[in-house]
N, C-alpha and C. Protein backbone atom coordinates (compact mmCIF):
# COMPACT_ATOMS: atom_id res chain seq x y z
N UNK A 1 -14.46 103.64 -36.37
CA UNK A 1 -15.64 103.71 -37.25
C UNK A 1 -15.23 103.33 -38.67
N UNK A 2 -16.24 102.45 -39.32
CA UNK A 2 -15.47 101.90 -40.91
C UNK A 2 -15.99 102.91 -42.03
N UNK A 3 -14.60 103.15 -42.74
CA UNK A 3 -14.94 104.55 -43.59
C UNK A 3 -15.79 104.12 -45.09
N UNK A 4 -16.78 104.30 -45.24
CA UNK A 4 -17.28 103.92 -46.46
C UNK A 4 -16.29 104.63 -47.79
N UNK A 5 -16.10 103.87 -49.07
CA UNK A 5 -15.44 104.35 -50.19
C UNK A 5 -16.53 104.05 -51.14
N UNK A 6 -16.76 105.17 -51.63
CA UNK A 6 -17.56 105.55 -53.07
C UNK A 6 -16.70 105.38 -54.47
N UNK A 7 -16.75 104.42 -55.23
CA UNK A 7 -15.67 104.46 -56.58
C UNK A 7 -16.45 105.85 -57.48
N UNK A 8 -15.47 106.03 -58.50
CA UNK A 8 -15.98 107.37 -59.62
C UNK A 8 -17.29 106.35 -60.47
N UNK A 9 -17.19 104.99 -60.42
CA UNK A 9 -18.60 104.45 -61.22
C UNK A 9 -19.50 104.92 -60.30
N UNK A 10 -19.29 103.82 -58.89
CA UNK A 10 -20.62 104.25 -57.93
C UNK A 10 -21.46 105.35 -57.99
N UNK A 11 -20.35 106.56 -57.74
CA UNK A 11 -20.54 108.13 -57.85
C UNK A 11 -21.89 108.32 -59.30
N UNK A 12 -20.86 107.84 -60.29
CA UNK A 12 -21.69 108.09 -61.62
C UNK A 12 -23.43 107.67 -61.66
N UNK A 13 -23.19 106.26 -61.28
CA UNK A 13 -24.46 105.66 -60.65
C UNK A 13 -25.23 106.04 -60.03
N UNK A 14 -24.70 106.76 -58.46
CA UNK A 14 -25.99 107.59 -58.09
C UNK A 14 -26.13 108.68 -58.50
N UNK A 15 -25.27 109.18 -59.65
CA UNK A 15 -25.55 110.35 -60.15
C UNK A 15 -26.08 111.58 -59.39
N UNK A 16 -24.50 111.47 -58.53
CA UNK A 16 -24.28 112.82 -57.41
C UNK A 16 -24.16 114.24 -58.06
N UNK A 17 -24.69 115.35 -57.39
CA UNK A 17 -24.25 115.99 -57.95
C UNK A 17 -22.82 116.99 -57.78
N UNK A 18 -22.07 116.81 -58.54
CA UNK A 18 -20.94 117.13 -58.02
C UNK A 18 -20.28 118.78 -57.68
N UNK A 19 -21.17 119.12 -59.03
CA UNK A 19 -20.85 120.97 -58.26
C UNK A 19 -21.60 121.33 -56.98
N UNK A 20 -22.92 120.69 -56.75
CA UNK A 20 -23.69 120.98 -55.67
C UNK A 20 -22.89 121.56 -54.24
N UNK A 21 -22.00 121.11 -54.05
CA UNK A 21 -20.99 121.94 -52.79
C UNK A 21 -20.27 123.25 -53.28
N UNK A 22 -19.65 123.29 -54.48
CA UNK A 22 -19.40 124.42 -54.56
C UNK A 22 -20.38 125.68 -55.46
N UNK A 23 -21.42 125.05 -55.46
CA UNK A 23 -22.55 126.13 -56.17
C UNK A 23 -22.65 127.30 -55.69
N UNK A 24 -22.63 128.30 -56.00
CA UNK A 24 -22.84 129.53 -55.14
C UNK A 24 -24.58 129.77 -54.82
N UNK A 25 -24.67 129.99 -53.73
CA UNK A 25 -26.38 130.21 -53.28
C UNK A 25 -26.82 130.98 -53.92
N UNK A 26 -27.90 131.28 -54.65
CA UNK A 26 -29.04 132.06 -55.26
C UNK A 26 -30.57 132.53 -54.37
N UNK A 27 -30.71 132.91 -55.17
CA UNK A 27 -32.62 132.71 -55.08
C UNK A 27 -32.90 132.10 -56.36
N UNK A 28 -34.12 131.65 -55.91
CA UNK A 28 -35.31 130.80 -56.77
C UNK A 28 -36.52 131.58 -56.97
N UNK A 29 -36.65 131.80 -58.59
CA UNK A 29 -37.52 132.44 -59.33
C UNK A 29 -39.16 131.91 -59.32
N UNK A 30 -39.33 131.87 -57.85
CA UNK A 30 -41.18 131.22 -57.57
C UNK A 30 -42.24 131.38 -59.00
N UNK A 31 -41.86 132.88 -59.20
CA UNK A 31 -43.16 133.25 -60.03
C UNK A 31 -42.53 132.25 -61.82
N UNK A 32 -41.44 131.97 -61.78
CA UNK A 32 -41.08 131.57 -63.38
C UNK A 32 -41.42 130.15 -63.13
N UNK A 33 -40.35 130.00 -61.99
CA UNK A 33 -41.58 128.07 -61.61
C UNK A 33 -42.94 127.83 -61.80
N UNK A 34 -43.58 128.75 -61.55
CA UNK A 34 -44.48 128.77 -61.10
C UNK A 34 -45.55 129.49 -62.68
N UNK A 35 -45.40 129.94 -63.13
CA UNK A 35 -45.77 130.03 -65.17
C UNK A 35 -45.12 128.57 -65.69
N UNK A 36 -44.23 128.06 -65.81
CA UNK A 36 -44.02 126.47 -66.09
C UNK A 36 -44.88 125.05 -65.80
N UNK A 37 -44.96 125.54 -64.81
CA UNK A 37 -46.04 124.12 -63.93
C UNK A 37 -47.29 124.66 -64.47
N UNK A 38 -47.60 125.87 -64.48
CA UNK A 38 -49.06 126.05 -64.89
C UNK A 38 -49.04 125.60 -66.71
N UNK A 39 -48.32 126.26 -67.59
CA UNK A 39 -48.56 126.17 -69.13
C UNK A 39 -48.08 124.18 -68.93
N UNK A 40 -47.23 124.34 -68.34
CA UNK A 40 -47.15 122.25 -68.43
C UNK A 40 -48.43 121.59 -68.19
N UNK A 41 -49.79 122.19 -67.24
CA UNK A 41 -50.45 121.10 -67.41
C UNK A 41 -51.57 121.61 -67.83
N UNK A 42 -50.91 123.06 -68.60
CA UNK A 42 -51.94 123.39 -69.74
C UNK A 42 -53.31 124.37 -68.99
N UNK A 43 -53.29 124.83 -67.83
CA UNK A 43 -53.87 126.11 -67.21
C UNK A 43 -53.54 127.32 -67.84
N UNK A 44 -54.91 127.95 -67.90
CA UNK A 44 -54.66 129.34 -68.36
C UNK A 44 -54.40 130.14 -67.21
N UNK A 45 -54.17 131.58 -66.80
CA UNK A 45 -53.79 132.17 -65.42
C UNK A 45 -55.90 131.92 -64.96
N UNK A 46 -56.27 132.15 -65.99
CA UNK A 46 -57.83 132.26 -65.17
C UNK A 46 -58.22 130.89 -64.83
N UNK A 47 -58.32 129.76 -65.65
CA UNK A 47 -58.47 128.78 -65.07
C UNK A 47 -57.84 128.24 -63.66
N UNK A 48 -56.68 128.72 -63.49
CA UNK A 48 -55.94 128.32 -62.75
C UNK A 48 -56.50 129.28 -60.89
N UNK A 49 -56.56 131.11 -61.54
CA UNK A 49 -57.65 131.19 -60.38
C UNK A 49 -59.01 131.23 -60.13
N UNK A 50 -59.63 130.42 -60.73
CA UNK A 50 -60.71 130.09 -60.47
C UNK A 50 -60.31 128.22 -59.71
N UNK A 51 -59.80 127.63 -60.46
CA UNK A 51 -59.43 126.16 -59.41
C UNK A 51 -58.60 126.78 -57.81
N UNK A 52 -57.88 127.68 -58.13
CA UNK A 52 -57.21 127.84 -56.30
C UNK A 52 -57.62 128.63 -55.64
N UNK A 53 -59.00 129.56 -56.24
CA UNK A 53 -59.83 130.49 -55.42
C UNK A 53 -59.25 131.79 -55.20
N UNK A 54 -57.98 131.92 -56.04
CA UNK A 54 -56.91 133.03 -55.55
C UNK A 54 -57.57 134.12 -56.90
N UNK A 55 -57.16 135.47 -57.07
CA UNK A 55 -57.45 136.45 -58.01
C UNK A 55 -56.25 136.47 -59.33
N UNK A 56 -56.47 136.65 -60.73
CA UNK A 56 -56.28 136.64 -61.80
C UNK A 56 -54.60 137.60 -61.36
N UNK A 57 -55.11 138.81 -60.82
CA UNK A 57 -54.12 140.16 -60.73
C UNK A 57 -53.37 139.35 -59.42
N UNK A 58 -53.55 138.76 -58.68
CA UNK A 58 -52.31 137.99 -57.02
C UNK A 58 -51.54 136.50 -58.52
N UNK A 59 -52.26 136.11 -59.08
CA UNK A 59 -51.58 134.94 -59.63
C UNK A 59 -50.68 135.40 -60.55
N UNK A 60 -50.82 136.80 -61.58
CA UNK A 60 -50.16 137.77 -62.70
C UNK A 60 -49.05 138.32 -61.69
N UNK A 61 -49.43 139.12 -60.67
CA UNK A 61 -47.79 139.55 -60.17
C UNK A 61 -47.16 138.15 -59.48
N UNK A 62 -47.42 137.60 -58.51
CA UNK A 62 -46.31 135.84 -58.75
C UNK A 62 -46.03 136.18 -59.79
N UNK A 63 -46.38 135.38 -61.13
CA UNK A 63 -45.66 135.53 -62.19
C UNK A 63 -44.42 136.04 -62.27
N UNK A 64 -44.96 137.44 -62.64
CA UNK A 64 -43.99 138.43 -63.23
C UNK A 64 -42.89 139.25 -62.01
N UNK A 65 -43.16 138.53 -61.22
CA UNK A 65 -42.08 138.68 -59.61
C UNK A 65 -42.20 140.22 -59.08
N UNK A 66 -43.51 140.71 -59.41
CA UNK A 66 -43.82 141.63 -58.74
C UNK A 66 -44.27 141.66 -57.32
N UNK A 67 -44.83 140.20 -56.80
CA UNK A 67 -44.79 140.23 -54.87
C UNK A 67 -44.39 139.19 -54.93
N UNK A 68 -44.04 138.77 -53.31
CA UNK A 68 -44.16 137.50 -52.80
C UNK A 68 -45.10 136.93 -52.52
N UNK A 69 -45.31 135.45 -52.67
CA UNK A 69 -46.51 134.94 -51.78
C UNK A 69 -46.34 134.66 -50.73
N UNK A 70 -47.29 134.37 -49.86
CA UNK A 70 -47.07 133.57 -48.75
C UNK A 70 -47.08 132.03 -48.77
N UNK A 71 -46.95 131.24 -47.71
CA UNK A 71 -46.69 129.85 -48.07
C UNK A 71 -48.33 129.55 -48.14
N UNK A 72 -49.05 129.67 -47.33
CA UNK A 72 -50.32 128.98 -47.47
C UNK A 72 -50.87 129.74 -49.26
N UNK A 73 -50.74 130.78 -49.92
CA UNK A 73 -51.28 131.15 -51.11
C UNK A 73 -50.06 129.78 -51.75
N UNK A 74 -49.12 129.61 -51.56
CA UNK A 74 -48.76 128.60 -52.45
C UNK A 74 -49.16 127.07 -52.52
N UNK A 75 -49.79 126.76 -51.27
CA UNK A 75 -50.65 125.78 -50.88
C UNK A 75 -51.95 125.66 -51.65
N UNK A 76 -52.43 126.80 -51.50
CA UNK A 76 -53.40 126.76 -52.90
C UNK A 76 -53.34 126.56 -54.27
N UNK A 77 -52.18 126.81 -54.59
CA UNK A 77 -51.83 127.05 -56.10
C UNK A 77 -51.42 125.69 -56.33
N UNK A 78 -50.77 124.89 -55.42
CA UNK A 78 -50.05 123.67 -55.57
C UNK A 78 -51.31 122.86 -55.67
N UNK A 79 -52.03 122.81 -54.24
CA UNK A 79 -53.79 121.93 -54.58
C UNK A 79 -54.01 122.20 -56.01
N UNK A 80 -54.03 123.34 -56.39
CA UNK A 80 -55.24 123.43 -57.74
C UNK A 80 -54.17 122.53 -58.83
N UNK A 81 -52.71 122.89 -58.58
CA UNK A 81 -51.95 122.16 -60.11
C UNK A 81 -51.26 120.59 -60.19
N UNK A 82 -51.81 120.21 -58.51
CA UNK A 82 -51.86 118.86 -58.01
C UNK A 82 -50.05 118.57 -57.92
N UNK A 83 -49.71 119.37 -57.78
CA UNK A 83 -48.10 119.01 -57.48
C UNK A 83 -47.70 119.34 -55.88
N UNK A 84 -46.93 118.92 -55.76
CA UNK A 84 -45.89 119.50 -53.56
C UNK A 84 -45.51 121.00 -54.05
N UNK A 85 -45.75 121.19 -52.63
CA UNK A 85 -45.27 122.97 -52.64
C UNK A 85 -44.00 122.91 -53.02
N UNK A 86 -43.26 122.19 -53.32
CA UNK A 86 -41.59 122.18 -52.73
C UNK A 86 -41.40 122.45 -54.79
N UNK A 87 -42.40 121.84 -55.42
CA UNK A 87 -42.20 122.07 -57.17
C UNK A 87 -41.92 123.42 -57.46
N UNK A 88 -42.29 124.46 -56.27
CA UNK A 88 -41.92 126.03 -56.72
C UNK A 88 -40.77 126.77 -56.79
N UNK A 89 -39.90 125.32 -56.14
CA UNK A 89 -38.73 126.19 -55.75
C UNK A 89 -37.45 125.30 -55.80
N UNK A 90 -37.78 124.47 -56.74
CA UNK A 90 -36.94 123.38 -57.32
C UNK A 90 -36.35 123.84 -58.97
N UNK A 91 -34.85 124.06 -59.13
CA UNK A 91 -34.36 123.88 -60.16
C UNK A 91 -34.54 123.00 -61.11
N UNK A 92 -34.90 123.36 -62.72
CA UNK A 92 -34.77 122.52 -63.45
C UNK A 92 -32.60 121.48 -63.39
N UNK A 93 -33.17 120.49 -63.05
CA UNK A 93 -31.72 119.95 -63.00
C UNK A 93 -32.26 118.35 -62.93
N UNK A 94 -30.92 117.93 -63.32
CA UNK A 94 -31.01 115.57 -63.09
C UNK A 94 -31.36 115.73 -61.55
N UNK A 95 -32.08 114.35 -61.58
CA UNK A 95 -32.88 113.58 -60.39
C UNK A 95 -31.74 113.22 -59.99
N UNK A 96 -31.42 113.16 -58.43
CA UNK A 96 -30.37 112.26 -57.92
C UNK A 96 -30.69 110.92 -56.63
N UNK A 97 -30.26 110.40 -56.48
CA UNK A 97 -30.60 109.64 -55.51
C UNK A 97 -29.99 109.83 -54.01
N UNK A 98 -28.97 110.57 -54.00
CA UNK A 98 -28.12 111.64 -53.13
C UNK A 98 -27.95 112.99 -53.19
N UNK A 99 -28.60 113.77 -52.20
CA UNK A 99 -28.78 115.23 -52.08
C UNK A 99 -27.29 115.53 -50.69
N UNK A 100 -26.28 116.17 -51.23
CA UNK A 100 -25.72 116.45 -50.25
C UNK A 100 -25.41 118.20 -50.05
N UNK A 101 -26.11 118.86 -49.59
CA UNK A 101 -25.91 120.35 -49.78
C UNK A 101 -25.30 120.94 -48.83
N UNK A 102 -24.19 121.80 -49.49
CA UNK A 102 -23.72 122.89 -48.21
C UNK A 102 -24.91 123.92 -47.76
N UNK A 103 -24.09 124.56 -46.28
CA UNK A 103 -24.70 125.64 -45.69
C UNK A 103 -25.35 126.95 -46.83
N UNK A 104 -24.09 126.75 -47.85
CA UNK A 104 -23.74 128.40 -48.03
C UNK A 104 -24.08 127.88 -49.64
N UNK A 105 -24.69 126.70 -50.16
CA UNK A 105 -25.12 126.42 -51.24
C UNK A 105 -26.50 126.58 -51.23
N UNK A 106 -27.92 126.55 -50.49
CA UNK A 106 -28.78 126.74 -49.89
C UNK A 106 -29.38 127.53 -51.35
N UNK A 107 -30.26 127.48 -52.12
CA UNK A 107 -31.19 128.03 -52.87
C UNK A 107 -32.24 128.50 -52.53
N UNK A 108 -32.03 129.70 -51.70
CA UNK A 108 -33.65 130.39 -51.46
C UNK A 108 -34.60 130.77 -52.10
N UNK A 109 -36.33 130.69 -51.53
CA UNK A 109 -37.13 131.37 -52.16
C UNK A 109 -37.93 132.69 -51.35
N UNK A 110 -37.76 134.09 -51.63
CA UNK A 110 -38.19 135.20 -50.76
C UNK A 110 -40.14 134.69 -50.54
N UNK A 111 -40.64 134.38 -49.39
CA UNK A 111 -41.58 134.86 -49.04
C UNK A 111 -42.24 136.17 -48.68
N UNK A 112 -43.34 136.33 -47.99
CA UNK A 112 -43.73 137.86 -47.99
C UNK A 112 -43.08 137.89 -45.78
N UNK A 113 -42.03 138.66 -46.24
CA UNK A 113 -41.45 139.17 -44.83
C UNK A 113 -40.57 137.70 -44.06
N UNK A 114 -39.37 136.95 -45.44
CA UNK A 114 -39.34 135.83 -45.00
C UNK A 114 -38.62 135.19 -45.92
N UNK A 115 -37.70 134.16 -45.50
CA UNK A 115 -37.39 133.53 -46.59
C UNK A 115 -37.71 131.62 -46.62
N UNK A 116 -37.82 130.84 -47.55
CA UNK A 116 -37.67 129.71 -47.21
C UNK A 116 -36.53 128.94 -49.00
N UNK A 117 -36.02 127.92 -47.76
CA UNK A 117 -34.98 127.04 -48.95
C UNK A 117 -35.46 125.43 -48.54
N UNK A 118 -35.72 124.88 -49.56
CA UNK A 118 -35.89 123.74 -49.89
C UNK A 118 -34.27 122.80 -49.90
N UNK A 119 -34.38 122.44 -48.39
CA UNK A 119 -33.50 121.15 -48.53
C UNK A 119 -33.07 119.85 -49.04
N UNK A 120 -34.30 119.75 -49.93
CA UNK A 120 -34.06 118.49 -50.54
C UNK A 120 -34.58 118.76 -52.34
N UNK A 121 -34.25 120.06 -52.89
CA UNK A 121 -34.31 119.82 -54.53
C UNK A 121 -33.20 119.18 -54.96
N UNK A 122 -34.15 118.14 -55.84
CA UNK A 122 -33.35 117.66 -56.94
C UNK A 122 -33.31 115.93 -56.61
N UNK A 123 -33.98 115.15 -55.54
CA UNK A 123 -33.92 113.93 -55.07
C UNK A 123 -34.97 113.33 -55.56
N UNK A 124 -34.63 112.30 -56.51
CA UNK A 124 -35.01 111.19 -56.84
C UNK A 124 -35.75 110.41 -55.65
N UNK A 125 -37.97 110.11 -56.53
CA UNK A 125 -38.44 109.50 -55.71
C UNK A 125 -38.69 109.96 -54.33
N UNK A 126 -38.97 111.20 -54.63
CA UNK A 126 -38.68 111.63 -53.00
C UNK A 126 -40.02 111.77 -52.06
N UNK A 127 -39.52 111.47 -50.90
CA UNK A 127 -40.79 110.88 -49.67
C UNK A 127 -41.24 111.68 -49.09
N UNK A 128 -40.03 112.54 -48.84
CA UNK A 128 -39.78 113.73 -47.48
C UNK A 128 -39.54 115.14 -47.81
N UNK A 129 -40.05 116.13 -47.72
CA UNK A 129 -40.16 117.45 -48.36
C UNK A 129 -39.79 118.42 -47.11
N UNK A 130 -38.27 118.40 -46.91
CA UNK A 130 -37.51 119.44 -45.73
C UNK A 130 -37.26 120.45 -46.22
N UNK A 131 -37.73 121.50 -45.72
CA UNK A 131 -37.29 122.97 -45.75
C UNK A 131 -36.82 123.76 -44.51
N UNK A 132 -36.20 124.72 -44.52
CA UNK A 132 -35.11 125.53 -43.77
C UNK A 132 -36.30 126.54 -43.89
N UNK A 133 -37.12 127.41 -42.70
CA UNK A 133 -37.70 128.50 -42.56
C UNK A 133 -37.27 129.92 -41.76
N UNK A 134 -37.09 130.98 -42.64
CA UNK A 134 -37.13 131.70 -41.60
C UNK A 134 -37.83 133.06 -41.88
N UNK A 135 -38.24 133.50 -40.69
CA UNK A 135 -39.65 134.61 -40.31
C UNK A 135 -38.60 135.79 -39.82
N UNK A 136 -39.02 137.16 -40.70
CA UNK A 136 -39.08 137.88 -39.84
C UNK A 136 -40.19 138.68 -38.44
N UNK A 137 -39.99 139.41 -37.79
CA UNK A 137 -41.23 139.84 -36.69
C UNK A 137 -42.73 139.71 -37.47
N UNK A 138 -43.56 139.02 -36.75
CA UNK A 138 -44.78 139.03 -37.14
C UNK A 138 -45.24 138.18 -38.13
N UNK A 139 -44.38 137.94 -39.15
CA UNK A 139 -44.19 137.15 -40.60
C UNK A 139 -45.00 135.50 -40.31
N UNK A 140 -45.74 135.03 -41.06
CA UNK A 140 -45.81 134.00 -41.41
C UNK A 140 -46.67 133.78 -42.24
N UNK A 141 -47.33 132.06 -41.74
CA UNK A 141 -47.73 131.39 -43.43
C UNK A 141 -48.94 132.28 -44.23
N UNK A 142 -49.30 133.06 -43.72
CA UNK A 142 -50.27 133.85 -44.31
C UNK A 142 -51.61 133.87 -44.14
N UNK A 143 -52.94 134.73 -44.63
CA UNK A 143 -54.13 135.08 -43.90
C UNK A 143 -54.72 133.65 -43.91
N UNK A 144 -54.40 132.67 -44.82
CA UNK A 144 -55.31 131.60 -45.28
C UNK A 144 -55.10 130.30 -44.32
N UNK A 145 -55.75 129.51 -43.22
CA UNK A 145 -55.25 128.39 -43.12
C UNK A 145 -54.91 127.08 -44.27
N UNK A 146 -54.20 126.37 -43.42
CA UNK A 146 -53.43 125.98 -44.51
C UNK A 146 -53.93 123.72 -44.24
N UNK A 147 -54.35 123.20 -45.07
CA UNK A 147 -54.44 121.59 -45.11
C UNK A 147 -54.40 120.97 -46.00
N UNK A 148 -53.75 119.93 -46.27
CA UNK A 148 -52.98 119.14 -46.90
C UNK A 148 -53.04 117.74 -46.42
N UNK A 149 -52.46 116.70 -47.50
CA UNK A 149 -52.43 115.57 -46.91
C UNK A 149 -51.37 115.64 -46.30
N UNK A 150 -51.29 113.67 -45.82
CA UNK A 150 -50.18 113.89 -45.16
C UNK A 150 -49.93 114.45 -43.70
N UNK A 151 -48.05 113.99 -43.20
CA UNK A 151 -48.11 114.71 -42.07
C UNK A 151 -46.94 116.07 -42.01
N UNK A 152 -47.06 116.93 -41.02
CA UNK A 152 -46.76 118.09 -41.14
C UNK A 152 -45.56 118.06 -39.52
N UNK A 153 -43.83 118.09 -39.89
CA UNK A 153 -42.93 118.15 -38.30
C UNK A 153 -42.52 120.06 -38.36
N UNK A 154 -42.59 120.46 -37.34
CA UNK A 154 -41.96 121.68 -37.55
C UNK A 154 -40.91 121.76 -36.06
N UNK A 155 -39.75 121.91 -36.33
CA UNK A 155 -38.40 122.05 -35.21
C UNK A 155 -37.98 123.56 -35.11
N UNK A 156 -38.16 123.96 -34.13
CA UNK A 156 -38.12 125.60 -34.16
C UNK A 156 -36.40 125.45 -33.48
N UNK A 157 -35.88 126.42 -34.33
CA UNK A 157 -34.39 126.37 -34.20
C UNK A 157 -33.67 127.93 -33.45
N UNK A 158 -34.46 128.55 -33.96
CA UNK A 158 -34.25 130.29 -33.16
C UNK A 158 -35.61 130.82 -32.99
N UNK A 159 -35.60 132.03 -32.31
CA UNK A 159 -37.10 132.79 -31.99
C UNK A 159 -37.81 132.36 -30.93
N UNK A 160 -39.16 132.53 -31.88
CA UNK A 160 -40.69 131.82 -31.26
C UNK A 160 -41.63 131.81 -31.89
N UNK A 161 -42.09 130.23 -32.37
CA UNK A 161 -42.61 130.41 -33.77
C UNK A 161 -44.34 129.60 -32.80
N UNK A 162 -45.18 130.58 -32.91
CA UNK A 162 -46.43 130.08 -32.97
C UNK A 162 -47.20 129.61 -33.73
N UNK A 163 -47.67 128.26 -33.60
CA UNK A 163 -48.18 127.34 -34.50
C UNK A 163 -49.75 127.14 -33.88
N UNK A 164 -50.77 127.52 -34.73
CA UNK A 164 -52.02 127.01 -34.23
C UNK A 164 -52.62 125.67 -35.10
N UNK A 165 -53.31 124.83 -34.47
CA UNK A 165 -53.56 123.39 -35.17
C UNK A 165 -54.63 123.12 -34.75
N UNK A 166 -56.00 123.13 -35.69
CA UNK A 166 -57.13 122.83 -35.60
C UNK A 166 -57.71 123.53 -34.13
N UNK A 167 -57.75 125.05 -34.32
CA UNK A 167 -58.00 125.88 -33.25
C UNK A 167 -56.79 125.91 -32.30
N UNK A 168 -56.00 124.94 -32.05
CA UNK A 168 -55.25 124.93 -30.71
C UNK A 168 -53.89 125.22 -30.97
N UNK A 169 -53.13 126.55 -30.13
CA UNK A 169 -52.25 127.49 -30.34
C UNK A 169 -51.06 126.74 -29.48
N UNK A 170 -49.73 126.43 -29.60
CA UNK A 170 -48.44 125.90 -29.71
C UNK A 170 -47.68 127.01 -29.50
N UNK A 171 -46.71 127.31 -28.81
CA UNK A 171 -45.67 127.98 -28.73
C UNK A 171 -44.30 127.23 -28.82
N UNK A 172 -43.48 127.14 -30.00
CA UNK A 172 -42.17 126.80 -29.81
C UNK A 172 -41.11 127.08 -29.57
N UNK A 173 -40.39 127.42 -28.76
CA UNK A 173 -38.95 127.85 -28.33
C UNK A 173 -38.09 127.00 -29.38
N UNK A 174 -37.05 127.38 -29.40
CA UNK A 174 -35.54 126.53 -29.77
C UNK A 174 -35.62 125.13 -28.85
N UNK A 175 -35.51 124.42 -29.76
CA UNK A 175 -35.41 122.78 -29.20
C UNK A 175 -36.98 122.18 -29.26
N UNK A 176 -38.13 123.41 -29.79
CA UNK A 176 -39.69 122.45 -29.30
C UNK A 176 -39.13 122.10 -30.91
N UNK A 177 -40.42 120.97 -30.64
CA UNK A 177 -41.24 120.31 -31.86
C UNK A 177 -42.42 120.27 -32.00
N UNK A 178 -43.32 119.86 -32.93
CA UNK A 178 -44.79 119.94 -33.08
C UNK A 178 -44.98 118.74 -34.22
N UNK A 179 -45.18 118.06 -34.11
CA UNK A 179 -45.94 116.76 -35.73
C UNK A 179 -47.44 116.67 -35.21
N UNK A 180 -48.04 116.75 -37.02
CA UNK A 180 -49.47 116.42 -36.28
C UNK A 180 -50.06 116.41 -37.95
N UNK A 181 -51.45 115.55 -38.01
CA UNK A 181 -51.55 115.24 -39.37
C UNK A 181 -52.26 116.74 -39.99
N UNK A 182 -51.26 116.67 -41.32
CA UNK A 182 -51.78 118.30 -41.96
C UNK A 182 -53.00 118.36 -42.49
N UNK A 183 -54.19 117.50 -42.70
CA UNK A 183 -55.10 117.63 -43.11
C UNK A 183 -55.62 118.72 -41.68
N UNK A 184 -55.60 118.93 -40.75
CA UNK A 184 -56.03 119.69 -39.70
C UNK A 184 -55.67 120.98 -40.19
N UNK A 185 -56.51 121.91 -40.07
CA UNK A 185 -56.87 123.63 -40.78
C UNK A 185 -55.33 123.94 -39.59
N UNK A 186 -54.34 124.56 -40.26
CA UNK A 186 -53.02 124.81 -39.43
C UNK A 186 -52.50 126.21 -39.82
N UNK A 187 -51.95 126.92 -39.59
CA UNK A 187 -50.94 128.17 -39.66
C UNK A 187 -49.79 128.13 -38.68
N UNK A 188 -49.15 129.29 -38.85
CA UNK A 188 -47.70 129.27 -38.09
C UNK A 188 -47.61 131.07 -38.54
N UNK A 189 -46.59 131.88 -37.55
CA UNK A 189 -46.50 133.06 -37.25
C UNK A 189 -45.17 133.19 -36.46
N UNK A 190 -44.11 134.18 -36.79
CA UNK A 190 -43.19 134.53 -35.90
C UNK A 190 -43.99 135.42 -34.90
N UNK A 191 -44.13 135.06 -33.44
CA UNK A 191 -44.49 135.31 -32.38
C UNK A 191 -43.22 136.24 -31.17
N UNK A 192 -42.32 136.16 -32.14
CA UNK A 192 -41.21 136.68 -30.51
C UNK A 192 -40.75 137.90 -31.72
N UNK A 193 -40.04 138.58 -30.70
CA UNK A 193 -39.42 139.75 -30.40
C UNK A 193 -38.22 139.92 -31.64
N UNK A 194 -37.65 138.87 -32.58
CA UNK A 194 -36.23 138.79 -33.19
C UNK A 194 -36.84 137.57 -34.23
N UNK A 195 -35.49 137.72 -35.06
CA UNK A 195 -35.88 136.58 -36.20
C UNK A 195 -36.06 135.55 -35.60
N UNK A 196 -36.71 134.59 -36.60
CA UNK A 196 -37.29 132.92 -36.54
C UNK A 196 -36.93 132.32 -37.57
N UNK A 197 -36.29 131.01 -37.31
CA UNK A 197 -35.89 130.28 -38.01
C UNK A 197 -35.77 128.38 -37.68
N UNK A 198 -36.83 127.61 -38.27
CA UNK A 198 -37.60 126.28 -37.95
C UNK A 198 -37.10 125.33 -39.45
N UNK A 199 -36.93 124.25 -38.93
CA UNK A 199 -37.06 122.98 -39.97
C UNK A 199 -38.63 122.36 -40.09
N UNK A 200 -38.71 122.84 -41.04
CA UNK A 200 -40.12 122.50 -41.34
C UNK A 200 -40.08 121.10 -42.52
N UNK A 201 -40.33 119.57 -42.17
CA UNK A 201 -40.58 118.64 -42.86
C UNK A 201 -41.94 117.69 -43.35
N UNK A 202 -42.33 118.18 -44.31
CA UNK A 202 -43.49 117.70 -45.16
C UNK A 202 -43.41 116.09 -45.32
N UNK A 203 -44.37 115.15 -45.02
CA UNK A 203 -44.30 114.41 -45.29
C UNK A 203 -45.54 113.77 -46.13
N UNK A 204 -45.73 114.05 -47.36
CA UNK A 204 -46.72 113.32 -47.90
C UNK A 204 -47.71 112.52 -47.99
C-alpha cells in the first residue's frame, strides 16, 4: 500500500489541528453556545421564544445550564436562529479542512438522560454533520417530532434504538441502518433493556 507523506507546509496549509489528538475530552457548554448564537444575530431570549415556540423560563435555564435539552427542543431553537444543530456544540476554534479526532478526545454535549458528541467540529465548508449518540433506558429525541431539511442516516451500534418516520416505527439492532429524507415528522427512543449508542449523520 503507498504511504502518503504530509510536509510541515502541507500540514500548515490544511491547517490541521495539531493538539486535537492529544486534547483531553470535555463537555460542551450547550446553554453558553447557545446565548452566543442568539445575541450574534441579535435575538432577545423572548424574541427568540416566540420564533421556536419554546417558553422564555425552558430557553433561560439552557442558558444558564440549569437543564438539558433534548435534541428535537434544539431543533427548534436551531430552525428559529437558522443555523445546524451541530452550531451548539462546536468550539470556538480555526476552520480546518482535516478533522482527525481521537476516541478519548471526543467533546461531549449532556442531553436530557443522554449524551451526544459531534464528530465533525471545527471542519471547514462542511457538508456532513456526524454525531456519536448515546441513550440511556427510555431516553430520546424528545416529546416534539422532529423535521428538517435534508437527509437524516442513523447506524445503531449497541442497544435498540426505535426510530419512528412519518408514523412508521423501525427497530434497530447493532448493524441496522435507517436513511430517509428528514423533512418527514421523525423521532428516535432507546427501546431495549441497556444503553444505546448510534452514528447519527445529518446531511443537509
Amino acid at each position: 500500500m503507498q504511504k502518503t507523506t504530509i510536509s510541515s507546509s502541507s500540514a500548515r496549509d490544511l491547517h490541521m489541528p495539531e493538539a486535537r489528538d492529544s486534547a483531553p475530552s470535555g463537555k460542551v457548554d450547550v446553554g453558553r453556545r447557545l446565548r452566543a448564537l442568539r445575541e450574534e444575530r441579535q435575538f432577545s431570549i423572548r424574541a427568540l421564544a416566540e420564533a421556536s415556540g419554546l417558553a422564555v423560563n425552558t430557553l433561560s435555564l439552557i442558558e444558564n445550564g440549569k437543564t438539558s435539552p433534548s435534541v428535537s427542543t434544539l431543533q427548534q431553537i436551531a430552525m428559529a436562529l437558522d443555523v445546524p444543530i451541530t452550531s451548539f456544540f462546536e468550539a470556538e476554534e480555526p476552520r480546518s479542512r482535516l478533522i482527525f479526532l481521537k476516541a478519548d478526545c471526543q467533546q461531549t454535549t449532556a442531553l436530557i438522560h443522554g449524551t451526544l458528541a459531534d464528530l465533525g467540529a471545527g471542519m471547514a465548508q462542511r457538508k456532513i454533520e456526524p454525531m456519536l449518540i448515546t441513550l440511556d433506558v427510555g431516553a430520546g429525541s424528545g416529546p416534539q417530532l422532529i423535521a428538517h431539511p435534508g437527509q437524516e442516516f442513523i447506524f445503531c451500534l449497541e442497544g435498540r434504538i426505535g426510530y419512528t418516520v412519518d408514523g412508521q416505527c423501525y427497530e434497530l439492532d447493532p448493524g441496522d441502518s435507517l436513511l430517509f429524507d428528514a423533512l418527514m415528522p421523525h423521532s428516535w427512543e432507546n427501546v431495549g433493556l441497556a444503553l444505546a449508542r448510534a452514528l447519527l449523520v445529518l446531511c443537509p
